[in-house]
Protein backbone atom coordinates (compact mmCIF):
# COMPACT_ATOMS: atom_id res chain seq x y z
CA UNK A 1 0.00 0.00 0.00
CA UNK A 2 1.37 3.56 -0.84
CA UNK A 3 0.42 6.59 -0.06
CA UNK A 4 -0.93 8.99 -2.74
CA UNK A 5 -0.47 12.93 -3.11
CA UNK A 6 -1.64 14.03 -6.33
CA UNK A 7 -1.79 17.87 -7.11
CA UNK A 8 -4.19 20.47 -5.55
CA UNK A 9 -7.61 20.32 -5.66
CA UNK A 10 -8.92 23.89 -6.27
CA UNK A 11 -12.67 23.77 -6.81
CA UNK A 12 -12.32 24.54 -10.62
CA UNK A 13 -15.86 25.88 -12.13
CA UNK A 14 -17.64 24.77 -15.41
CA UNK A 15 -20.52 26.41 -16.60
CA UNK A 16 -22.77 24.50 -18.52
CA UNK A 17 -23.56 25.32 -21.94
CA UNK A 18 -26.65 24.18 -24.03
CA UNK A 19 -25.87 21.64 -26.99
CA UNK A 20 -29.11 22.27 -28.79
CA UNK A 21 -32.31 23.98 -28.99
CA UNK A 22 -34.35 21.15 -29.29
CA UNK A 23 -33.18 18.84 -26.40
CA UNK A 24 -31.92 19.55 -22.92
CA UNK A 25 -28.55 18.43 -23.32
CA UNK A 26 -26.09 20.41 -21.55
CA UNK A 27 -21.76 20.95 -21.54
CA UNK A 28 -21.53 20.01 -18.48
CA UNK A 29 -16.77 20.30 -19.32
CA UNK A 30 -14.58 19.54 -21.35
CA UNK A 31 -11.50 17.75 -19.25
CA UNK A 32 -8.15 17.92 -20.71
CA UNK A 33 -7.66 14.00 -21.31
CA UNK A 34 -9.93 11.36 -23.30
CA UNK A 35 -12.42 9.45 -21.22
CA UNK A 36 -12.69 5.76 -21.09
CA UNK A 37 -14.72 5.34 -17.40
CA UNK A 38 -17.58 7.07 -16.01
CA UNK A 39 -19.74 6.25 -12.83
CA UNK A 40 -21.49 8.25 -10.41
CA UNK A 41 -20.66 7.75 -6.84
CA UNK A 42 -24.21 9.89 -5.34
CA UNK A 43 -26.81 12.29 -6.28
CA UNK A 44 -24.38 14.61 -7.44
CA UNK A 45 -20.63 13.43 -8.33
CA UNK A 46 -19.70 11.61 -11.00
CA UNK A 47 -16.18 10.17 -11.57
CA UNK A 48 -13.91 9.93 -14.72
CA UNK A 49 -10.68 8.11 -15.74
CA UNK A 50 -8.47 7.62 -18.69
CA UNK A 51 -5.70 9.39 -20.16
CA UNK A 52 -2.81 9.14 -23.10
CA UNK A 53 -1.74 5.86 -21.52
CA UNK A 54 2.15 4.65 -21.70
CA UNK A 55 3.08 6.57 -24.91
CA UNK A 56 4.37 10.14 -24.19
CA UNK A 57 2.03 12.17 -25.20
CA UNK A 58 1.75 14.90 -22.80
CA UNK A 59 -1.42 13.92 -21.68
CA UNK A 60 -1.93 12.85 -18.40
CA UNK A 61 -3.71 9.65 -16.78
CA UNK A 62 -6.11 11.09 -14.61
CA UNK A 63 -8.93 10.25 -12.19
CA UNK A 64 -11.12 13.46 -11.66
CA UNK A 65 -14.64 13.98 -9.86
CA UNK A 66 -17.33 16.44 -10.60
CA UNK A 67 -20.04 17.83 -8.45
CA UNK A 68 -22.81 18.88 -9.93
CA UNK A 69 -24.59 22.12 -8.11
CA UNK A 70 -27.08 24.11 -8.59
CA UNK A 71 -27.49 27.80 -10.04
CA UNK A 72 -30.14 30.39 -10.58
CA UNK A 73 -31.41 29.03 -13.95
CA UNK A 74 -29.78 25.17 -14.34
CA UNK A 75 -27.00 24.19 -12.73
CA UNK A 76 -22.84 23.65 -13.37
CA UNK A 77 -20.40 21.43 -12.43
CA UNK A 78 -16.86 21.63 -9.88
CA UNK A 79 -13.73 19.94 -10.39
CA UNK A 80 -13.59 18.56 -6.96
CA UNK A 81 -10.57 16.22 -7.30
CA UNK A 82 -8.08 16.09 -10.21
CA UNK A 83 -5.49 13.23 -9.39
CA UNK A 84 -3.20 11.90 -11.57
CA UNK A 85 -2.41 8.07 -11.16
CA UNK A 86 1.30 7.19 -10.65
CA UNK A 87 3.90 6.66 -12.69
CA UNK A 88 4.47 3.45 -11.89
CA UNK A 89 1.09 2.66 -13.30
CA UNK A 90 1.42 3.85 -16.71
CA UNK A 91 -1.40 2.51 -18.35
CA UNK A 92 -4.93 4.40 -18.69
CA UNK A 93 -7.76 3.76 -16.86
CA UNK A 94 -9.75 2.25 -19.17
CA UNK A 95 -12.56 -0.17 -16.66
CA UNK A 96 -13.59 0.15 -13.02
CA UNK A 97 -16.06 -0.24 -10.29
CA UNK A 98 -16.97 1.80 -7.28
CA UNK A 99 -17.22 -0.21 -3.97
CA UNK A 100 -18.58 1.98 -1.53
CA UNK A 101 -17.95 1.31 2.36
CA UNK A 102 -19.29 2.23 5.13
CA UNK A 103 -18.71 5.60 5.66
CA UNK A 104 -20.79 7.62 2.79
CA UNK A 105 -19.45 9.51 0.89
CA UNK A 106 -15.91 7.36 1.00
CA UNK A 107 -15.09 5.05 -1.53
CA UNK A 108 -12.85 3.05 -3.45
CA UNK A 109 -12.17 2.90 -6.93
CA UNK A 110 -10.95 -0.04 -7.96
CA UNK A 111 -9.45 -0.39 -11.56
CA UNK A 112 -6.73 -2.90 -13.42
CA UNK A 113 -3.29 -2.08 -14.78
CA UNK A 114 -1.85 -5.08 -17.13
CA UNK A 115 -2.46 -8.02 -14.92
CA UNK A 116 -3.08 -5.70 -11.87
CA UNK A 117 -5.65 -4.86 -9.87
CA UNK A 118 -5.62 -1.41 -8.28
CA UNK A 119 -7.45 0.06 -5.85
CA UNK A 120 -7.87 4.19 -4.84
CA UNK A 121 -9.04 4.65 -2.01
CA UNK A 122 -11.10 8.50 -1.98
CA UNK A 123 -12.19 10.18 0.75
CA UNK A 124 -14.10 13.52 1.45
CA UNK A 125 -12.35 16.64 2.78
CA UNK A 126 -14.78 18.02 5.10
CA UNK A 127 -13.66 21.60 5.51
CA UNK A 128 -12.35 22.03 1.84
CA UNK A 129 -15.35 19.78 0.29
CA UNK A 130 -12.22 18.17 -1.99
CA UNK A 131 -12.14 14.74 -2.55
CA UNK A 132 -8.86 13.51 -1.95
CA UNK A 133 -6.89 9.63 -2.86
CA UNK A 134 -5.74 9.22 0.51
CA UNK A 135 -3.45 6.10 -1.02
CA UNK A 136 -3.71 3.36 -3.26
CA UNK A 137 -2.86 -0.42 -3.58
CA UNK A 138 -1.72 -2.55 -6.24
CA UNK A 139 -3.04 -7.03 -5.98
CA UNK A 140 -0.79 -9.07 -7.90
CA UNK A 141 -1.51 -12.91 -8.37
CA UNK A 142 0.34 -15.43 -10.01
CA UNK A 143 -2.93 -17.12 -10.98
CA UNK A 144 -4.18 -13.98 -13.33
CA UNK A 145 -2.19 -15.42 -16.67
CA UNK A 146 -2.85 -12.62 -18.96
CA UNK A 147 -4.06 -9.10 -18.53
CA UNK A 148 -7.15 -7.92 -17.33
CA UNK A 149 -9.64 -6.25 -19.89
CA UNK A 150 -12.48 -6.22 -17.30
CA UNK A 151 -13.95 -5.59 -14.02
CA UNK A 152 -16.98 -5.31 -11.84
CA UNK A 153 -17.58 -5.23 -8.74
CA UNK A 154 -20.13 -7.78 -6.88
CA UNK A 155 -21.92 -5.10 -4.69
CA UNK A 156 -19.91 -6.43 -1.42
CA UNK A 157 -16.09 -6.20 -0.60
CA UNK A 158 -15.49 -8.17 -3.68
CA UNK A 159 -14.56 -7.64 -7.58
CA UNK A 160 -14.80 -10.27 -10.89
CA UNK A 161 -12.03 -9.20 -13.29
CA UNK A 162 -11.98 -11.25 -17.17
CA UNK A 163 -8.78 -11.67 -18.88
CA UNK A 164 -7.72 -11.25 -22.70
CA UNK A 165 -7.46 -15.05 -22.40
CA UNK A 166 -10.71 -15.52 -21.53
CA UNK A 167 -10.02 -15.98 -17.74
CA UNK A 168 -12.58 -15.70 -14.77
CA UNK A 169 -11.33 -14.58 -11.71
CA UNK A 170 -13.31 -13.57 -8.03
CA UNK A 171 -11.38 -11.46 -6.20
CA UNK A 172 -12.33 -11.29 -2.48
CA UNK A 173 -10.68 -8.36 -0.55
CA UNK A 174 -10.34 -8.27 3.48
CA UNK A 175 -10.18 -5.42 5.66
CA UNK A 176 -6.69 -4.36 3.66
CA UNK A 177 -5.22 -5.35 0.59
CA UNK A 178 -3.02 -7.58 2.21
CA UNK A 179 -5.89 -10.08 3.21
CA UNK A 180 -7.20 -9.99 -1.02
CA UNK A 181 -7.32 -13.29 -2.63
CA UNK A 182 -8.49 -14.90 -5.73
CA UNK A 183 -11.18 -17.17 -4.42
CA UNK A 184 -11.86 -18.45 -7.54
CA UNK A 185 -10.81 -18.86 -11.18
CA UNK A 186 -12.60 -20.75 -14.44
CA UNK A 187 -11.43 -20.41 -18.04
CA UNK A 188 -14.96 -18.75 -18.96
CA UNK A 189 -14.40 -18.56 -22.71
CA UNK A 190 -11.54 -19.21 -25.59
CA UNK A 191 -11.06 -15.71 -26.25
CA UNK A 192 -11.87 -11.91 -24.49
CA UNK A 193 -13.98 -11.25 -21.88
CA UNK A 194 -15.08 -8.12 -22.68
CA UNK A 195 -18.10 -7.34 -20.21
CA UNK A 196 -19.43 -8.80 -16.97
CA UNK A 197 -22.38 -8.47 -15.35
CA UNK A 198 -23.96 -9.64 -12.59
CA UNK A 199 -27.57 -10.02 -10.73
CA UNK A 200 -26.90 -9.96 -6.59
CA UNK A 201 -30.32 -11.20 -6.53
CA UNK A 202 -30.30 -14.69 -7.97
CA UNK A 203 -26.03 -14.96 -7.27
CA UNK A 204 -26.10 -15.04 -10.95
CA UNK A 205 -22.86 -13.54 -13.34
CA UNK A 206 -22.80 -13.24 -16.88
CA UNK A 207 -19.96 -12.92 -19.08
CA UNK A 208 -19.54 -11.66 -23.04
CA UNK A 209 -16.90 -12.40 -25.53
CA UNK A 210 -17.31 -10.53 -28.33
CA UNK A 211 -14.68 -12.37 -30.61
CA UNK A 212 -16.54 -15.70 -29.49
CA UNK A 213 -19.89 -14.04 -30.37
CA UNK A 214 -21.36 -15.65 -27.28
CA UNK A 215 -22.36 -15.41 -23.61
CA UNK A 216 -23.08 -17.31 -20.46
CA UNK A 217 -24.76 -16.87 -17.57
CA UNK A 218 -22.85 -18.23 -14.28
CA UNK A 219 -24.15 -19.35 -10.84
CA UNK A 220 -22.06 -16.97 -8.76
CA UNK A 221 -22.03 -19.68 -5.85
CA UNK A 222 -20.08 -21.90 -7.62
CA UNK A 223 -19.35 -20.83 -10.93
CA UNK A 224 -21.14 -23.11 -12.84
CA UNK A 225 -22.55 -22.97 -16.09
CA UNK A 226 -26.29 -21.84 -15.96
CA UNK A 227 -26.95 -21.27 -19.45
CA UNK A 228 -24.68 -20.96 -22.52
CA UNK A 229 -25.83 -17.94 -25.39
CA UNK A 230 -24.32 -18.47 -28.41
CA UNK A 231 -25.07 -16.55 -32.27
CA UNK A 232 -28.02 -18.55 -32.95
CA UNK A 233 -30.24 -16.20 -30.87
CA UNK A 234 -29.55 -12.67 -32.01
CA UNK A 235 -29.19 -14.10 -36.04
CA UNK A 236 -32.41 -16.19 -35.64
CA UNK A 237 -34.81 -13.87 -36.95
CA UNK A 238 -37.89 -13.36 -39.29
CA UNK A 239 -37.55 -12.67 -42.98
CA UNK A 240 -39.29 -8.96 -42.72
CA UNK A 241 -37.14 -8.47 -39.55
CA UNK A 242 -33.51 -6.85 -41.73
CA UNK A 243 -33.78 -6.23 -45.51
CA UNK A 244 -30.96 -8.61 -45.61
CA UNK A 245 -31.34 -11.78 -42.78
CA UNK A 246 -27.95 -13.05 -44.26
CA UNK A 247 -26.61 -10.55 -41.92
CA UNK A 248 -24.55 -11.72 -38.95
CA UNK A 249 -25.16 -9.81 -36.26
CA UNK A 250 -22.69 -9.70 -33.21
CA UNK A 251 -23.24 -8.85 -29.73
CA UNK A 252 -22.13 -5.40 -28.56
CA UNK A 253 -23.19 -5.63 -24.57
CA UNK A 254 -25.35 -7.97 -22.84
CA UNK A 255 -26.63 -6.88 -19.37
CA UNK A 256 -29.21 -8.07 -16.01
CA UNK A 257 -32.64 -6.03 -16.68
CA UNK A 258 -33.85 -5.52 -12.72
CA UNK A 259 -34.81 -2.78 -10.50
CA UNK A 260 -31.30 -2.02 -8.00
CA UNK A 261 -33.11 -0.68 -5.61
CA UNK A 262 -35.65 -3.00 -4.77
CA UNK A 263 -35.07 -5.04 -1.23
CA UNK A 264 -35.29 -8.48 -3.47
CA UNK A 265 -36.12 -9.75 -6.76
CA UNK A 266 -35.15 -13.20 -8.17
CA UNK A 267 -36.42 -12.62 -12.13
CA UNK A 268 -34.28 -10.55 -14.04
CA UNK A 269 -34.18 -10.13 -18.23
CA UNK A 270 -31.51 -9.88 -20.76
CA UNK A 271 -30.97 -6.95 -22.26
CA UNK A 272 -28.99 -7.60 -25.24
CA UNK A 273 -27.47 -5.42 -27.96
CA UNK A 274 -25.93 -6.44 -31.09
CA UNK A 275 -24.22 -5.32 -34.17
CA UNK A 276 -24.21 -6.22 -38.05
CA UNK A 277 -21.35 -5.13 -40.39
CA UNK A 278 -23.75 -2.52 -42.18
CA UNK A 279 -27.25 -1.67 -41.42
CA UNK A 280 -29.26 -1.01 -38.27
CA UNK A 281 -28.38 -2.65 -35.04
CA UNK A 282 -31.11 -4.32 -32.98
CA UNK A 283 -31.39 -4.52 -28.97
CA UNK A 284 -33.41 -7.76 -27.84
CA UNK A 285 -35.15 -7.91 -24.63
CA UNK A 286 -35.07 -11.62 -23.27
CA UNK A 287 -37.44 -12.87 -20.75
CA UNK A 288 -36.85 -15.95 -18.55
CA UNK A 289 -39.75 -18.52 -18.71
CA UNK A 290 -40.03 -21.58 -17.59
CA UNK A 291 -36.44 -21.73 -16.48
CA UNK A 292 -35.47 -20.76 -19.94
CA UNK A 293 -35.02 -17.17 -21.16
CA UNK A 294 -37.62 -15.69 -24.78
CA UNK A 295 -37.29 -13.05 -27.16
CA UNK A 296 -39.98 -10.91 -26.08
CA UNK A 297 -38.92 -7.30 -27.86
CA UNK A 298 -36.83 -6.25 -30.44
CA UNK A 299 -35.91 -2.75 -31.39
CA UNK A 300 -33.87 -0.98 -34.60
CA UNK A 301 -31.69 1.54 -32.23
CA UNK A 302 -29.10 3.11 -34.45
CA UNK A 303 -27.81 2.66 -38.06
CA UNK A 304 -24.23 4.34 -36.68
CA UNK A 305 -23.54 1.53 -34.83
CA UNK A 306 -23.43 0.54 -31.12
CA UNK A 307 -20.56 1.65 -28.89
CA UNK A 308 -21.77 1.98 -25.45
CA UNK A 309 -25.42 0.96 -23.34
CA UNK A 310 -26.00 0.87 -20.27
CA UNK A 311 -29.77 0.68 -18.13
CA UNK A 312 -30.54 2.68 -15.21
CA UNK A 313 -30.84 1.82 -11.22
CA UNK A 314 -34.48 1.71 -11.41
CA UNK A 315 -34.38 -0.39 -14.72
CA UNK A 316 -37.05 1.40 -16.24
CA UNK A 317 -34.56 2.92 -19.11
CA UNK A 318 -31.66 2.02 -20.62
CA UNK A 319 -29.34 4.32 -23.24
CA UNK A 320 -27.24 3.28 -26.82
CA UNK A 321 -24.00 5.62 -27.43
CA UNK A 322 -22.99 5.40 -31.35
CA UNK A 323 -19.76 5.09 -32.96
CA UNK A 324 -20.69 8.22 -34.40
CA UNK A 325 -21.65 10.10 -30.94
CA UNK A 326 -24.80 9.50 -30.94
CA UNK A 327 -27.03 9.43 -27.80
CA UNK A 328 -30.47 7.72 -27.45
CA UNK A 329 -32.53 6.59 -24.73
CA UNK A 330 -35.39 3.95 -24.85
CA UNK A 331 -37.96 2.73 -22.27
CA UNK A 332 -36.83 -1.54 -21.27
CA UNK A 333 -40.73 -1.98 -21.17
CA UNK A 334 -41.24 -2.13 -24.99
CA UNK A 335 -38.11 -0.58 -25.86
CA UNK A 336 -40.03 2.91 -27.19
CA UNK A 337 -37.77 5.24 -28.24
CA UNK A 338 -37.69 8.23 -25.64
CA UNK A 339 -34.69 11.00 -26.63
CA UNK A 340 -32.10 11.14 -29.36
CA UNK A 341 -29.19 13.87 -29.97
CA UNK A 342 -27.51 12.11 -32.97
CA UNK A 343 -24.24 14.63 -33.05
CA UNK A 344 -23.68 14.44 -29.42
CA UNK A 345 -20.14 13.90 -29.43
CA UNK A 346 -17.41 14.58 -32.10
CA UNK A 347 -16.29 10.66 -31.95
CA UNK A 348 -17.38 7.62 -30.06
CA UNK A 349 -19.27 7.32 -27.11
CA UNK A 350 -17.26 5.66 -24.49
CA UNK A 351 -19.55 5.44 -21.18
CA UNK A 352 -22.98 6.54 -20.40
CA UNK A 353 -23.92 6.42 -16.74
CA UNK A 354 -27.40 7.50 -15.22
CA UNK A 355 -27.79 9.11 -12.37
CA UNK A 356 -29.93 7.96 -9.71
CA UNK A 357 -33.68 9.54 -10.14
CA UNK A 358 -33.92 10.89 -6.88
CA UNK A 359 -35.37 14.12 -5.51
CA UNK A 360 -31.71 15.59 -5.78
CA UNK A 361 -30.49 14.86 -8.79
CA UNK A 362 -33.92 15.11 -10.36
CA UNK A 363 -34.19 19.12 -9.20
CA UNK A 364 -30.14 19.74 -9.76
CA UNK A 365 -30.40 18.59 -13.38
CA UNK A 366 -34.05 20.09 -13.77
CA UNK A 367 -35.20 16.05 -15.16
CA UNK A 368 -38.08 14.85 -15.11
CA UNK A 369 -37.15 11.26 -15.39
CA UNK A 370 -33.74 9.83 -15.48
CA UNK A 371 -31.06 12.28 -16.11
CA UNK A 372 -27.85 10.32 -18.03
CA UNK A 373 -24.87 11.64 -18.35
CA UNK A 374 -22.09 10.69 -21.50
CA UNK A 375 -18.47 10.62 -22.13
CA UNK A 376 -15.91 10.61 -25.54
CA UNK A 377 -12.55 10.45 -25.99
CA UNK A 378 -13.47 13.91 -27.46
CA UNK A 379 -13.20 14.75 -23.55
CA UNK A 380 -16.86 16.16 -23.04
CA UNK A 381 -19.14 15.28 -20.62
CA UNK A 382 -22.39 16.08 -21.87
CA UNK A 383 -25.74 16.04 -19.46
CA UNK A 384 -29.18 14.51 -21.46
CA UNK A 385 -32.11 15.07 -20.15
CA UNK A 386 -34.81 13.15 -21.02
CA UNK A 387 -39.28 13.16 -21.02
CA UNK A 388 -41.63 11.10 -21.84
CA UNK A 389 -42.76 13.44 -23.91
CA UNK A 390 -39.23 14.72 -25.57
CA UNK A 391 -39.79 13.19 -29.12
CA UNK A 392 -43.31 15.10 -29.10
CA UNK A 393 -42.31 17.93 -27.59
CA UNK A 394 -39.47 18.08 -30.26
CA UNK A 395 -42.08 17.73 -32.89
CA UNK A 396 -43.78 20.34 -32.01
CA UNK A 397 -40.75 22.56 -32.06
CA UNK A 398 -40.19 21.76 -35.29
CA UNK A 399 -43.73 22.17 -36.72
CA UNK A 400 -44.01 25.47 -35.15
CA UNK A 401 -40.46 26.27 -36.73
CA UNK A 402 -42.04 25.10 -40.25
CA UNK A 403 -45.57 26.88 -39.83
CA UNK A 404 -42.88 30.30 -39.12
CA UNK A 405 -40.82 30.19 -41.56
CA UNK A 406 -43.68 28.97 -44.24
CA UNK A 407 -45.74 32.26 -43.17
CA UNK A 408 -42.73 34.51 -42.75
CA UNK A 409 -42.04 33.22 -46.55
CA UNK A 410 -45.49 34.19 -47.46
CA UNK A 411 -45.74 37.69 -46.08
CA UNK A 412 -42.28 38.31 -47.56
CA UNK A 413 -43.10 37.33 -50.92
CA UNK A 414 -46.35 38.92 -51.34
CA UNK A 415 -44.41 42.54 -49.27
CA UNK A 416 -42.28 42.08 -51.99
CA UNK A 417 -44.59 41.87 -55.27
CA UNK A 418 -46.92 44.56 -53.94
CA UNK A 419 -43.67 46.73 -53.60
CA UNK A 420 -42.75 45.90 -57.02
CA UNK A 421 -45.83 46.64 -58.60
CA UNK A 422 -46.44 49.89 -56.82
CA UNK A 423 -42.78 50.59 -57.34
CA UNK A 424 -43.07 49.94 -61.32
CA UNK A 425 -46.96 51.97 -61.73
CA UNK A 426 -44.45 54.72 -60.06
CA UNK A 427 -42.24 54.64 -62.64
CA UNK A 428 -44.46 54.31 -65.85
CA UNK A 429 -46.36 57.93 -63.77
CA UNK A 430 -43.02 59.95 -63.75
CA UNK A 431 -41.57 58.83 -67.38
CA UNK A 432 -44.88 59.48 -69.08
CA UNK A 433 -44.84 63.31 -69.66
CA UNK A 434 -41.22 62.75 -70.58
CA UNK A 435 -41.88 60.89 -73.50
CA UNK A 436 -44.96 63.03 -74.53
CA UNK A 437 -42.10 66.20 -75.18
């Protein structure tokens, strides 16, 4: 364990700017390094990480948190911690997971460094208000056999971290890093894990390998196999479904559909989104039934491709971010489209992360429903605030825009051939006595 000192942590101010007129999305800053990993850690911080990574670029790897408060019209955001990770660490922060302990608003951020796991701990600054890494602490096991392209955390003391070689490993960490241990390990697939995910509820797990084109649910007791997901499902589709069903579609993310904050819930779907080499990708919502899981929804999301989704605490709404920068949010119910800012970001959306809809953030971000909040490696973090009744609301903007400009056209034109004929009888009065001498 080491102790950590990054660099002062003035309370830096962003004013918000507005993206567009016909959606709430607001600038909420632009940081000064690409982001790869977003979460929020309460009502009203969020937390960022990435960087340049090993090559010398200039640009530092960085954890930074932003506090979202309120002003006389919207609100803004504070740079309350700016921290750059050591050198020692040289790689950018590219996954994490917050475990929280005991003592809100203190937590621990724990991310993965080649075949490292790391762990920040952060901890409020009463009288400043800074957050501060008080010190950090790198786990190193001989069992982890490649690096680590993944992490989550299990909602306890405890973190599952997936390896480029398709390794499984649960991490179980004591009252110091010292006491952390790989309880267990499986080789979970041939090839990359690239997401996990996991339901507290029913101590089930789920992996996804995109390179396999498959996933599989776990039993988080004893890590075995509950049910196996392979291509057949997302590519098994009706003729009128795709103008062309000889497309392969791949999946793209694959996560538990439940409410978080319930005390208890044992039924969870799949949410599951997928993309073809050209065309429109498609998110399927899979119900289990009769100890088996059916397609019960399918939506066209995006023709831009998917890049990033994630589905908020409540599980009432989930959000697609495009290759293109793209944001869109949809309802999990029948996947109804809700809010869409196509040219959100200038490249790639990296994470989207909702914050919780509670009274707080609700009246700091002025939503209605479940304010989300995106990143880019363009280094913006952009606020979206969606209503059930944005896409109408939007349409109305739009008509009203039309019916202005169609009567401002009108009035314009006929100003101007009234003018002109007036103008021209003008003309024919004063150059007829001329032409009579």
């Amino acid at each position: 364990m080491a102790s950590a000192r990054g660099p002062p942590n003035p309370h830096v101010k962003f004013p918000v700017r507005k993206l567009n007129y016909f959606n709430g999305a607001l600038l909420l800053s632009c940081v000064d390094f690409p982001i790869y990993y977003l979460e929020s850690i309460s009502e009203r911080h969020i937390v960022l990480a990435g960087g340049g990574g090993s090559s010398n670029t200039g640009v530092h790897n960085q954890i930074n948190i932003l506090e979202i408060v309120p002003t006389q019209h919207s609100c803004e955001t504070e740079l309350v911690l700016k921290y750059h990770t050591p050198k020692q660490l040289p790689t950018a922060i590219m996954t994490g997971c917050i475990i929280k302990g005991s003592t809100h608003p203190d937590f621990s951020l724990t991310t993965v460094d080649d075949k490292n796991v790391v762990r920040y701990d952060v901890a409020l600054e009463i009288p400043s208000n800074n957050f501060t890494v008080s010190s950090y602490s790198i786990l190193r096991d001989p069992v982890i056999s490649s690096d680590i392209n993944c992490i989550k955390c299990d909602g306890r003391f405890s973190v599952l971290t997936g390896g480029l070689d398709g390794q499984l490993a649960y991490w179980k960490f004591g009252s110091s890093m010292k006491d952390a241990k790989i309880e267990h390990s499986v080789k979970a697939h041939d090839k990359v894990i690239d997401e996990i995910d996991i339901n507290p509820f029913a101590k089930q797990l789920l992996t996804l390998s995109r390179d396999e084109n498959q996933f599989i649910i776990w039993n988080l007791n004893d890590f075995k196999v509950v049910k196996k997901f392979n291509q057949d499902i997302i590519n098994d589709r009706p003729q009128n479904q795709t103008s062309n069903p000889k497309i392969t579609f791949r999946y793209r993310s694959c996560r538990f559909l439940y409410d978080k904050t319930a005390s208890s819930t044992n039924d969870a779907s799949l949410l599951i989104a997928c993309n073809p080499p050209r065309g429109s990708s498609l998110v399927y919502k899979l119900s289990p039934r009769d100890r088996d899981y059916q397609k019960v929804a399918c939506q066209s999301v995006t023709t831009d491709g998917i890049s990033a989704m994630n589905i908020s605490e409540d599980g009432n709404y989930f959000a697609i971010g495009t290759r293109a920068g793209g944001v869109s949010v949809f309802d999990t119910r029948k996947l109804r489209s809700i809010y869409r800012f196509d040219s959100a970001h200038h490249n790639a959306v990296t994470r989207l992360e909702f914050l919780p809809a509670k009274p707080e953030s609700l009246t700091l971000t002025n939503s209605s429903i479940c304010p989300l909040i995106s990143a880019s490696i363009d280094r913006q973090v952009i606020l979206h605030r969606p209503s059930l009744n944005s896409l109408t609301a939007k349409s109305m903007k739009i008509l009203l825009m039309a019916m202005f400009l169609f009567f401002a056209f009108v009035f314009l034109h006929n100003y101007y051939i009234h003018e002109s004929i007036i103008g021209g009888g003008n003309r024919t009065a004063t150059k007829a006595p001329y032409d009579e001498n």
